[in-house]
N, C-alpha and C. Protein backbone atom coordinates (compact mmCIF):
# COMPACT_ATOMS: atom_id res chain seq x y z
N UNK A 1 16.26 6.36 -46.97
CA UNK A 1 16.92 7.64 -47.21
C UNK A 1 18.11 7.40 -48.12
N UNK A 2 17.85 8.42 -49.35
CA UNK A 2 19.19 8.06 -50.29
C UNK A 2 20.59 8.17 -49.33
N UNK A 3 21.55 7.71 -49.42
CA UNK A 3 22.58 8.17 -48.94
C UNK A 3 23.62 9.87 -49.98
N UNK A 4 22.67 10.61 -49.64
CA UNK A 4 23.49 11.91 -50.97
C UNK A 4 24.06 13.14 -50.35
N UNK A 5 24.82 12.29 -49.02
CA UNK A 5 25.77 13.45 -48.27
C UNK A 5 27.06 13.01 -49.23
N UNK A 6 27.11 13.39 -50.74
CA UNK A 6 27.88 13.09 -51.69
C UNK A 6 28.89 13.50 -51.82
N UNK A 7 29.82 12.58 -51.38
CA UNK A 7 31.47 13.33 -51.39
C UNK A 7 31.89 12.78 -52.59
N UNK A 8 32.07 13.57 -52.99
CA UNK A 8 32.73 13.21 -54.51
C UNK A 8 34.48 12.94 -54.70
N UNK A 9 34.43 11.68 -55.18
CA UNK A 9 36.38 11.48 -54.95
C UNK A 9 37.11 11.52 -56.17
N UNK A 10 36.91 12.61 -56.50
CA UNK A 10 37.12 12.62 -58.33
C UNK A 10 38.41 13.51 -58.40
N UNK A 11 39.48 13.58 -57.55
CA UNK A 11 40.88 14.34 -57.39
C UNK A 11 40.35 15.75 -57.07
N UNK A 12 40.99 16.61 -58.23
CA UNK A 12 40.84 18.14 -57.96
C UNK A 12 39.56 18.49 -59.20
N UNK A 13 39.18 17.19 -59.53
CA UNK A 13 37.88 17.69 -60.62
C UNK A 13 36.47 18.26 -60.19
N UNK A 14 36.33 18.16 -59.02
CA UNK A 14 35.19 18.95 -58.21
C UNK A 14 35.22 18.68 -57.01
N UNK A 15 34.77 20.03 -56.28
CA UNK A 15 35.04 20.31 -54.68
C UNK A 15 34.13 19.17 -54.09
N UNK A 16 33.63 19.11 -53.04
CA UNK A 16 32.53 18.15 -52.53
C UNK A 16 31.49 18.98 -51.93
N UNK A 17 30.34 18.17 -52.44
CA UNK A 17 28.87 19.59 -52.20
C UNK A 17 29.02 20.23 -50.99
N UNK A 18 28.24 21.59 -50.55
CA UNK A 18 28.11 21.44 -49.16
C UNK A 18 27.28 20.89 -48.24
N UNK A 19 27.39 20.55 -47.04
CA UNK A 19 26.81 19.78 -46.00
C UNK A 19 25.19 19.92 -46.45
N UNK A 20 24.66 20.78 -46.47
CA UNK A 20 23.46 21.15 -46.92
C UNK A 20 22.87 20.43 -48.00
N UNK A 21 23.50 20.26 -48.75
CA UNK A 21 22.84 18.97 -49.54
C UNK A 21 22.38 17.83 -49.11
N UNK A 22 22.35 17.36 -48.17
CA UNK A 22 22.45 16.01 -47.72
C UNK A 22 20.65 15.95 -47.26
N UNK A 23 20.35 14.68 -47.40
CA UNK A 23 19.31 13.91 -47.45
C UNK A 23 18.10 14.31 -45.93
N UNK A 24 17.28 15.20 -46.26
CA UNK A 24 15.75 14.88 -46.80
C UNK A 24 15.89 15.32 -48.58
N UNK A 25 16.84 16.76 -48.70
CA UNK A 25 16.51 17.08 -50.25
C UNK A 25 17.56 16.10 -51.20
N UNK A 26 17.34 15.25 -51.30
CA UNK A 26 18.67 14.05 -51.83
C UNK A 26 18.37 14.23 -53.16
N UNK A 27 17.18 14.18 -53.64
CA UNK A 27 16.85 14.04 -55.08
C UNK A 27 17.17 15.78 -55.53
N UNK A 28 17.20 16.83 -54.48
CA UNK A 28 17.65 18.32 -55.04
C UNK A 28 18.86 17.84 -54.93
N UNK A 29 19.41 17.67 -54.13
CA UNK A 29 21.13 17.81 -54.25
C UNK A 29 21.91 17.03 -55.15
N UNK A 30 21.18 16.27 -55.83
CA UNK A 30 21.15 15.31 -56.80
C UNK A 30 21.44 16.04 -57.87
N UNK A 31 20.58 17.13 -58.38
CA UNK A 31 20.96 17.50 -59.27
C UNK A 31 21.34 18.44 -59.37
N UNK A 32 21.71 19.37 -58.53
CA UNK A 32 22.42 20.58 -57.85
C UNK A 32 24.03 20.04 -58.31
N UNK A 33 24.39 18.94 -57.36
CA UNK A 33 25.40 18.33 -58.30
C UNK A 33 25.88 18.00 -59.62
N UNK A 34 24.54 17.47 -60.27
CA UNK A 34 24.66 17.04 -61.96
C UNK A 34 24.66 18.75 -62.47
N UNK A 35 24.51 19.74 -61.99
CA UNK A 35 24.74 20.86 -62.24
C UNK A 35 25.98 21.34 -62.28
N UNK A 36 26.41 21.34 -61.19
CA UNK A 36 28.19 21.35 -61.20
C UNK A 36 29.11 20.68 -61.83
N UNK A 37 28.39 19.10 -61.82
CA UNK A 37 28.96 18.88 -62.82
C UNK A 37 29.04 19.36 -64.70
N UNK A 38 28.02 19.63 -65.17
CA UNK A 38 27.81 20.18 -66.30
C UNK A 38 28.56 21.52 -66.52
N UNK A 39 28.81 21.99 -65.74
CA UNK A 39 29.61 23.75 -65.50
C UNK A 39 30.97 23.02 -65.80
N UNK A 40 31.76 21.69 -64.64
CA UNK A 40 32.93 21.62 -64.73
C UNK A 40 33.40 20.90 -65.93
N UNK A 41 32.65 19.90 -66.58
CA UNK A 41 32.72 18.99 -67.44
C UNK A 41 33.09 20.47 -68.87
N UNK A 42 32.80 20.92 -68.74
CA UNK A 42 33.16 22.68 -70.37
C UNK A 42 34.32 23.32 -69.99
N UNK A 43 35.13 22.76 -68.79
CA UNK A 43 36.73 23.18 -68.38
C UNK A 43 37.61 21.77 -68.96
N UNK A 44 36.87 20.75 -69.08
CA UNK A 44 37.39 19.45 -69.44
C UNK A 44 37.00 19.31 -70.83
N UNK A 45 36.78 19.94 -71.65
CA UNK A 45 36.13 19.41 -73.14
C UNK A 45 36.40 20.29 -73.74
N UNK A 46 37.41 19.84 -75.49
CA UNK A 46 37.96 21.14 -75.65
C UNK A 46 36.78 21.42 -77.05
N UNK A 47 35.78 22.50 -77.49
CA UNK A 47 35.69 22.66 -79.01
C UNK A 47 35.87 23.08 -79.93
N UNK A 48 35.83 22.66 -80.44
CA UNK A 48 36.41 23.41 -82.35
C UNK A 48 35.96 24.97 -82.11
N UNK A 49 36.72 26.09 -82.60
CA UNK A 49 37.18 27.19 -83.10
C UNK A 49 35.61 27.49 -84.18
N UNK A 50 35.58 26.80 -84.63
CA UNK A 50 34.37 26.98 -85.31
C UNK A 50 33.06 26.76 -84.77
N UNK A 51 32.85 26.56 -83.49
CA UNK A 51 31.64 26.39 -82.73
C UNK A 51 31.51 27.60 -81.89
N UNK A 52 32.66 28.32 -81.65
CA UNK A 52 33.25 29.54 -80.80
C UNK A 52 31.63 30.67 -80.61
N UNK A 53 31.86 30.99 -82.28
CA UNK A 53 30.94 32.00 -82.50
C UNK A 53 31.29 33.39 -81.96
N UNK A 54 32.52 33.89 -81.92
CA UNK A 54 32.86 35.07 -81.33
C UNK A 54 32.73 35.51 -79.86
N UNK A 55 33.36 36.28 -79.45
CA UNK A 55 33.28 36.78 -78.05
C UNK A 55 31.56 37.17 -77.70
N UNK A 56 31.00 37.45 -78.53
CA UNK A 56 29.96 37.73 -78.13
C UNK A 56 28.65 36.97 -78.02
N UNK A 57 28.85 35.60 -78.71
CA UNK A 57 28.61 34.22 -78.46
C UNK A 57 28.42 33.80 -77.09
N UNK A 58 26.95 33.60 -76.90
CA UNK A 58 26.98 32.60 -75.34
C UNK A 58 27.22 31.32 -75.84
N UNK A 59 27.74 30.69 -74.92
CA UNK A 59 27.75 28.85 -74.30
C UNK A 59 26.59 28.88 -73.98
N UNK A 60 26.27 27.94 -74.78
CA UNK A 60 24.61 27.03 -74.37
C UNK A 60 24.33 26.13 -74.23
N UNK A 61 24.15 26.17 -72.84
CA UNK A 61 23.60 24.68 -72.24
C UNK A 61 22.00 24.42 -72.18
N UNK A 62 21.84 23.39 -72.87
CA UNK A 62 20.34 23.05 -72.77
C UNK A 62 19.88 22.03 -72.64
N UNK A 63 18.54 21.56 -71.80
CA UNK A 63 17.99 20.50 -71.06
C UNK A 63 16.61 20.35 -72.54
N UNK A 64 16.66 18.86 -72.36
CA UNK A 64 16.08 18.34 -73.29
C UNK A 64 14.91 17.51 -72.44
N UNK A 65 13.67 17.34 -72.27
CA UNK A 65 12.70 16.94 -71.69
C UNK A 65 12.58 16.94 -70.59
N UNK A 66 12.30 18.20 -70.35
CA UNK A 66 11.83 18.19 -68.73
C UNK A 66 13.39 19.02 -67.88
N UNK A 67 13.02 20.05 -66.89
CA UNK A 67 13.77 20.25 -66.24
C UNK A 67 14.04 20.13 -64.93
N UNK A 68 14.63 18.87 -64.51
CA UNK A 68 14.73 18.57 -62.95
C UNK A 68 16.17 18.95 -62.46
N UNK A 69 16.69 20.33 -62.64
CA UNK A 69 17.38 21.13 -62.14
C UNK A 69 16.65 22.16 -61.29
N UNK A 70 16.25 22.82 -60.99
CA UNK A 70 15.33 23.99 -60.66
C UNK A 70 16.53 24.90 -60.48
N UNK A 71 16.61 25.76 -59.94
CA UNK A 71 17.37 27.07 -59.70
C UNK A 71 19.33 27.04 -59.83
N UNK A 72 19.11 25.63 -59.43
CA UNK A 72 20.58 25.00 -59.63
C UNK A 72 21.40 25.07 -61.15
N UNK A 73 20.18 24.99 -61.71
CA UNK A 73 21.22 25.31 -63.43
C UNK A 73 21.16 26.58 -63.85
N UNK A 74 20.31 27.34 -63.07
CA UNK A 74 19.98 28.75 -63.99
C UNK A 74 20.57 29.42 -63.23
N UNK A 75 21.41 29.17 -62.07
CA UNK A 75 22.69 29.66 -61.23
C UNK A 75 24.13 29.45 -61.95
N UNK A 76 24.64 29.02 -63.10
CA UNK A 76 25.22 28.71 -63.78
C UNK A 76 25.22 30.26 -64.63
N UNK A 77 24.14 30.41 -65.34
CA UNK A 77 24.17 31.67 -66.34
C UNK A 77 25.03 33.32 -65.31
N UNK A 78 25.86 32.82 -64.12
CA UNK A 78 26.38 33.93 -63.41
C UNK A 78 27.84 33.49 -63.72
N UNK A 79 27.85 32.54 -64.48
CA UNK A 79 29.61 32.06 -64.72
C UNK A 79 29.74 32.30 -66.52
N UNK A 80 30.85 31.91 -66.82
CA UNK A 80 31.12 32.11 -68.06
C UNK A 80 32.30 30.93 -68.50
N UNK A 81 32.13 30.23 -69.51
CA UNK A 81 33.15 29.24 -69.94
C UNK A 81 33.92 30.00 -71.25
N UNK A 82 35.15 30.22 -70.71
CA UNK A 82 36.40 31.04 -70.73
C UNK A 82 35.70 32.43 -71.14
N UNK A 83 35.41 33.00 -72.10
CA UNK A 83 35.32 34.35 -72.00
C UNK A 83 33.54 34.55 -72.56
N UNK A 84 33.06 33.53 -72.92
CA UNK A 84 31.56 33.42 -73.08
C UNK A 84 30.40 33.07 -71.97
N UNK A 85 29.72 33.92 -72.09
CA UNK A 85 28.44 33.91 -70.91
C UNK A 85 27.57 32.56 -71.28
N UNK A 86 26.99 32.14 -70.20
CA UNK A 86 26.39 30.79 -70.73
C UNK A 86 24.58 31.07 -70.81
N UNK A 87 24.16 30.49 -71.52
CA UNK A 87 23.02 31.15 -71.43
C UNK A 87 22.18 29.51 -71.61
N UNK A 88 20.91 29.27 -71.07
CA UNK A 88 20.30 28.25 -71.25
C UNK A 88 19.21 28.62 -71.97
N UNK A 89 19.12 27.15 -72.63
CA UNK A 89 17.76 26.78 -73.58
C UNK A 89 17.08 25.71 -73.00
N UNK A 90 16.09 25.58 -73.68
CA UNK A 90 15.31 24.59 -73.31
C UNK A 90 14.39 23.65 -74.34
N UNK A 91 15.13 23.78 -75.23
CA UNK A 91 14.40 22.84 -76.39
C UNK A 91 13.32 21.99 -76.28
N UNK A 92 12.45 22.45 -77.33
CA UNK A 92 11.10 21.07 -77.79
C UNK A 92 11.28 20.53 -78.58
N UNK A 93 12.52 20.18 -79.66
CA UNK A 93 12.81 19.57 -80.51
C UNK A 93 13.96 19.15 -80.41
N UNK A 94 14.33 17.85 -81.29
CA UNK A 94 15.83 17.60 -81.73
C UNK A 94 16.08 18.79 -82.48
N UNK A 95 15.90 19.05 -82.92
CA UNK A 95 16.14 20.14 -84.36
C UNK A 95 16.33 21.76 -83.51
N UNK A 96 15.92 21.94 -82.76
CA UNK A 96 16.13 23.27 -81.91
C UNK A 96 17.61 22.82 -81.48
N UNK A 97 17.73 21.47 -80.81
CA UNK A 97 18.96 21.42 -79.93
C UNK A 97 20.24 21.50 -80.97
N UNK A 98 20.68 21.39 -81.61
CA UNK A 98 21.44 21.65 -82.99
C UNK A 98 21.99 22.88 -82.48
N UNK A 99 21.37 24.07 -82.07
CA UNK A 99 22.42 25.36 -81.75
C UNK A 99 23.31 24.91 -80.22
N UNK A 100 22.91 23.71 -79.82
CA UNK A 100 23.74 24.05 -78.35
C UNK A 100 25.31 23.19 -78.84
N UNK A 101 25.34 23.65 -77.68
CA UNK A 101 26.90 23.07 -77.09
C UNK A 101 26.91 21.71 -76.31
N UNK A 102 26.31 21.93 -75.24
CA UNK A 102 25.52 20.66 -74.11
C UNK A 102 24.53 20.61 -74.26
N UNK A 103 23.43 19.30 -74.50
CA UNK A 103 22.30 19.14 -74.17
C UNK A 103 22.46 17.88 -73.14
N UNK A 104 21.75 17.93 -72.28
CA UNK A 104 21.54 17.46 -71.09
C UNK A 104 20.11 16.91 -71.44
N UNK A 105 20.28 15.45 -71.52
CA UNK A 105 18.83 14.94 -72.05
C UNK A 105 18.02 14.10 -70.41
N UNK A 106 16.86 14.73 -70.40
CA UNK A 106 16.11 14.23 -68.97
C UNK A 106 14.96 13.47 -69.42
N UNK A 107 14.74 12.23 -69.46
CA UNK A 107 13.66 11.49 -69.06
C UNK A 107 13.08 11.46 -70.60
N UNK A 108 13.61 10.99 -71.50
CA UNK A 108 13.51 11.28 -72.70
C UNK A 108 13.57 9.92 -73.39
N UNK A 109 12.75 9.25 -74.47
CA UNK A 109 12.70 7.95 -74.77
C UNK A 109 13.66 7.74 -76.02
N UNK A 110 14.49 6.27 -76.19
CA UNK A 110 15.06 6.03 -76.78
C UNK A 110 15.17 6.47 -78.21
N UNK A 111 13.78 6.92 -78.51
CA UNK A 111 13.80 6.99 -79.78
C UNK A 111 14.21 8.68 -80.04
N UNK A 112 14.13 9.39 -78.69
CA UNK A 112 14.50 10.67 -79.26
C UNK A 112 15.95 10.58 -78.94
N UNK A 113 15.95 10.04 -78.30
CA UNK A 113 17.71 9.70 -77.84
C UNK A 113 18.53 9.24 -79.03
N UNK A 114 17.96 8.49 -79.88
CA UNK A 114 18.38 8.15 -80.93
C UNK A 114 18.43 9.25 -82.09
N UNK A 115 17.19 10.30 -82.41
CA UNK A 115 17.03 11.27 -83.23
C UNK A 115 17.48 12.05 -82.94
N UNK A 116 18.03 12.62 -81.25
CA UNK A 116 19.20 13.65 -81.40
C UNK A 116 20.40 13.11 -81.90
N UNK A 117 21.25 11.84 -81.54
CA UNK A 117 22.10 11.13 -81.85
C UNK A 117 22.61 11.69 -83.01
N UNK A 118 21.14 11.19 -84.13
CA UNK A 118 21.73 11.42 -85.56
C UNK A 118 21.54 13.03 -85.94
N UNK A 119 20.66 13.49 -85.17
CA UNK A 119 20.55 15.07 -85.92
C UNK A 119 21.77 15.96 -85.40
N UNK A 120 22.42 15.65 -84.15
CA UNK A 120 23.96 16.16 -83.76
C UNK A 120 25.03 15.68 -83.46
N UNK A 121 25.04 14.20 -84.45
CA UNK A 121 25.94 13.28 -83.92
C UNK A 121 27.28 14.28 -84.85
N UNK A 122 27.29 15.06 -86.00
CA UNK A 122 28.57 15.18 -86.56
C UNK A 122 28.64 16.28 -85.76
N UNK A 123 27.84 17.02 -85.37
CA UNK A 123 27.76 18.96 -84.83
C UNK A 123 28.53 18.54 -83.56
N UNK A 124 29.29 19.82 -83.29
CA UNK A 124 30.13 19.84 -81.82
C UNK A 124 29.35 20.14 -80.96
N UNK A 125 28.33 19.11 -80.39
CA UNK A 125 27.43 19.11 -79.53
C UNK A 125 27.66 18.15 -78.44
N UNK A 126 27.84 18.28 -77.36
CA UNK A 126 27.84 17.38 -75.66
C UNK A 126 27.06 16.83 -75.42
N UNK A 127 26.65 15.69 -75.59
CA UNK A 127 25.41 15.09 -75.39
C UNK A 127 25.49 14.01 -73.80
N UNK A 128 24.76 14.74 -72.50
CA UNK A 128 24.61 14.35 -71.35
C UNK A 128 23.67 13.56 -70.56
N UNK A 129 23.39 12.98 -70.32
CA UNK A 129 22.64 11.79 -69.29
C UNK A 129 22.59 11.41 -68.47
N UNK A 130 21.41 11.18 -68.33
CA UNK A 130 21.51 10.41 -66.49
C UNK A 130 20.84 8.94 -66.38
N UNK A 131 20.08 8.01 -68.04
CA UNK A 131 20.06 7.49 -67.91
C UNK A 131 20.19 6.11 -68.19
N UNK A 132 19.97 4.79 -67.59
CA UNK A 132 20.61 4.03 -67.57
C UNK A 132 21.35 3.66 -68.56
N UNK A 133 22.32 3.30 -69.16
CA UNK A 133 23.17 2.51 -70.53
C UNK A 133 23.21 3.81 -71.04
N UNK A 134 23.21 5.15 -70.67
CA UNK A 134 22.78 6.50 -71.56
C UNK A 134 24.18 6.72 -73.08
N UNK A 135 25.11 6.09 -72.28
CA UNK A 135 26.84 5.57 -73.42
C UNK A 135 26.48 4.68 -74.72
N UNK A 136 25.85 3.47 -73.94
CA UNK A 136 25.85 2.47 -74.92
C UNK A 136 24.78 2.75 -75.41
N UNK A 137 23.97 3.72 -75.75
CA UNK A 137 22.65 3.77 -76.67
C UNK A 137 23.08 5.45 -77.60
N UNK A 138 24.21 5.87 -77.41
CA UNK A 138 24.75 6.79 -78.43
C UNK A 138 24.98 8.67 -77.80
N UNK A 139 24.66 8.20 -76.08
CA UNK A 139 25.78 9.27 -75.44
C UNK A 139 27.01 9.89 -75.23
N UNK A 140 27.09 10.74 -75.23
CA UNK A 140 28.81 11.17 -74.91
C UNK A 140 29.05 10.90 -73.65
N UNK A 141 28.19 11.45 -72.74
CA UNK A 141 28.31 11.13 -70.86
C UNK A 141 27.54 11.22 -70.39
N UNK A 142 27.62 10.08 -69.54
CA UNK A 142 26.46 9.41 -68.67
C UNK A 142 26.39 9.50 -67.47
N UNK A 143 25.70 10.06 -66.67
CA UNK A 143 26.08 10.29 -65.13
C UNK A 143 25.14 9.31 -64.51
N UNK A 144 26.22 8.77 -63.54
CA UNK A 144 25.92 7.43 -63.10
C UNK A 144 25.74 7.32 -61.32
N UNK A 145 25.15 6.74 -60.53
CA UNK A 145 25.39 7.03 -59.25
C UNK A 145 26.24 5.27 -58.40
N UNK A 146 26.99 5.94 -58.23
CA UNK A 146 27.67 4.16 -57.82
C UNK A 146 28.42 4.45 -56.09
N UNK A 147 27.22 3.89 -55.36
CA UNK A 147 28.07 3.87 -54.13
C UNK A 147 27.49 5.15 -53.22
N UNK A 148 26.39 5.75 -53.75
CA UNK A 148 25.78 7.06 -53.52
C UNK A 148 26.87 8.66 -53.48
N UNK A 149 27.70 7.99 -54.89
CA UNK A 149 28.67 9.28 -55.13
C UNK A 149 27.95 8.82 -57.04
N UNK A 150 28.14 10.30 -57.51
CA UNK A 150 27.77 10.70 -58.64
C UNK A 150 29.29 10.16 -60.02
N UNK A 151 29.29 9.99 -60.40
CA UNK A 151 30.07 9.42 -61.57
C UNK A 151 30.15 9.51 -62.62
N UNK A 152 31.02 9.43 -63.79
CA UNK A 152 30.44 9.63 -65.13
C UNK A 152 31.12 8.40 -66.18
N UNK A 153 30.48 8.50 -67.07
CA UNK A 153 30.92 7.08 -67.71
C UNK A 153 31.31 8.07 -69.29
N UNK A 154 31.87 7.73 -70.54
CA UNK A 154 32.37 8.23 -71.12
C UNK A 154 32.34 7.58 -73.25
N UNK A 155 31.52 8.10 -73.99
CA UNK A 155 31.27 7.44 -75.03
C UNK A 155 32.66 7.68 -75.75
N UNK A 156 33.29 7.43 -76.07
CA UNK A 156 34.87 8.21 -76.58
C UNK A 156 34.83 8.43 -77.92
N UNK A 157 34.05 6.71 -79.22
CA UNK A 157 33.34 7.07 -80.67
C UNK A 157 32.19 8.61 -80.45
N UNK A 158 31.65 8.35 -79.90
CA UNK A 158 30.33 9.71 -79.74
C UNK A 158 31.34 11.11 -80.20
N UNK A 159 32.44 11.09 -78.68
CA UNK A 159 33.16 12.36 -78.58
C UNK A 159 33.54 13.33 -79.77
N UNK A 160 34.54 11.78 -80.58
CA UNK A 160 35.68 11.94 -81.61
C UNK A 160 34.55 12.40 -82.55
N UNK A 161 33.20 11.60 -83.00
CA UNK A 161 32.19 12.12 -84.80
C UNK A 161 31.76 13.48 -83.79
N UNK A 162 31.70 14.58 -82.60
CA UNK A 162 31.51 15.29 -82.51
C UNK A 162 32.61 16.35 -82.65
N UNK A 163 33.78 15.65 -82.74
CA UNK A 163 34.90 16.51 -83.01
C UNK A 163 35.28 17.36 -81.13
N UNK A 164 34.76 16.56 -80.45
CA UNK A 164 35.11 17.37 -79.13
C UNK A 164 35.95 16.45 -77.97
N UNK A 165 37.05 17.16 -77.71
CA UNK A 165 38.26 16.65 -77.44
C UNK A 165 38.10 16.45 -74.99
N UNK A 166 37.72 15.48 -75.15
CA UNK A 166 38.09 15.32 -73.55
C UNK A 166 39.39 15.12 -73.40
N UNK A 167 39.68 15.65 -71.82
CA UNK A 167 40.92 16.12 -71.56
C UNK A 167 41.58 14.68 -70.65
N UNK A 168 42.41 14.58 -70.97
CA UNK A 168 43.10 13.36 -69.60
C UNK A 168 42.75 12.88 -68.93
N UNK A 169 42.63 13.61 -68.08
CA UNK A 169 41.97 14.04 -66.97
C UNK A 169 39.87 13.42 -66.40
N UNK A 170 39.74 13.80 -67.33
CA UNK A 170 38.14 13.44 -67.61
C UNK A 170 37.99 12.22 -67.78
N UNK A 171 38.81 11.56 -68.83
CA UNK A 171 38.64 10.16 -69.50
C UNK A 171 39.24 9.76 -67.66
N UNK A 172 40.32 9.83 -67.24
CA UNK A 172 40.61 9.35 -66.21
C UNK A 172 40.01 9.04 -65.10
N UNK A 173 39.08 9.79 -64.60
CA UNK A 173 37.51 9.88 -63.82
C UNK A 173 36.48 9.30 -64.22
N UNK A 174 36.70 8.73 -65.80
CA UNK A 174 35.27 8.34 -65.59
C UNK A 174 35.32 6.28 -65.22
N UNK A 175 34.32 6.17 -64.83
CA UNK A 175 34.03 4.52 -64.03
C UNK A 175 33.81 3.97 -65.50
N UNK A 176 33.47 4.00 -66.66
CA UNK A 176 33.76 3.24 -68.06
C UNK A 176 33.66 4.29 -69.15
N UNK A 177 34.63 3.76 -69.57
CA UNK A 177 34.63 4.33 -71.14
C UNK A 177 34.19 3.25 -72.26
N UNK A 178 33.86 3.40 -73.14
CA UNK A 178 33.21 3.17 -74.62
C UNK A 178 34.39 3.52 -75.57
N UNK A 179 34.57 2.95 -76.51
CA UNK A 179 35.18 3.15 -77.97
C UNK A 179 36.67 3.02 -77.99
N UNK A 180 37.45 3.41 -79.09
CA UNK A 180 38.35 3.08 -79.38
C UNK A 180 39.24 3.85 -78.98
N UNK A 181 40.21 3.54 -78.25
CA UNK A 181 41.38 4.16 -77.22
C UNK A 181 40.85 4.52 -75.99
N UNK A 182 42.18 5.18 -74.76
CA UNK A 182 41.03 5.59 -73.78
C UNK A 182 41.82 7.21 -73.83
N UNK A 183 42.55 7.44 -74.51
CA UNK A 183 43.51 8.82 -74.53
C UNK A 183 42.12 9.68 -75.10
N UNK A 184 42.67 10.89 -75.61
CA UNK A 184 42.22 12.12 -76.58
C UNK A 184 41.65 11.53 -77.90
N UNK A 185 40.36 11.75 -78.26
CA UNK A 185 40.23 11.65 -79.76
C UNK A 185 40.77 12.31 -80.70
């Protein structure tokens, strides 16, 4: 049995799941969490003015191969990151994912990992993971499980050629960072 009665010790950066999560559904609460996290991680990341797209602009978060969120991410589109509604995609291409904000890449092989890399490495795009080395192969953040609490690790070069600014705070939480400095890009 996973241990994923997951208390998360990350300060005031996220509450701790509720009891209900906890293990027979370990692999749901799993990502019920990587859900919350993805909602809180767009209060921690600042973007360019020019990605905005007006008030009438959704935030788009989108999952890239495969969706092992189920109801947990599309419970998200009832919030809004600051005054924009979030709306999800679900891309079949690198080349679709180009309009998002976050892509959240699931179970996806190096080589597309690599071809989003370059097709949104300059675009103010979030590029998210869950797996292994997901930093050192040209992620922004990598969600990591250490200790059967959820974690995130932090590309900081990725961040800065995306032009998207993590907050203090974030870099401070995460279990490794990547690149040059550990402040603000």
């Amino acid at each position: 049995m996973l241990p994923f009665l997951i208390l998360v010790s990350l300060g005031g950066f996220l509450s701790p799941p509720p009891k209900a999560w906890a293990a027979p559904e370990a692999l749901i609460g799993e990502y019920r969490l990587k859900a919350a996290f993805l909602y809180r991680i767009t209060q921690f990341v600042e973007w360019p003015d020019s990605n905005a797209g007006g008030e009438d602009a959704a935030f788009t978060l989108c999952v890239l191969g495969g969706d092992p969120f189920g109801e947990s991410l599309r419970e998200l589109t009832a919030r809004k990151v600051g005054q924009r509604r979030i709306a999800l995609l679900y891309p079949v291409s690198v080349k679709e994912a180009q309009v998002c904000q976050i892509v959240y890449l699931h179970e996806v092989t190096r080589k597309t990992q690599a071809e989003l890399s370059s097709a949104v490495g300059d675009l103010p795009v979030l590029t998210v993971g869950g797996s292994p080395q997901f930093i050192d192969q040209g992620g922004a953040i990598g969600f990591v499980v250490e200790g059967g609490k959820l974690r995130m690790e932090l590309n900081l070069d990725v961040l800065r050629r995306a032009n998207l600014k993590p907050s203090a705070k974030l870099v401070e939480v995460a279990v490794r960072t990547l690149g040059a400095g550990r402040g603000r890009p």
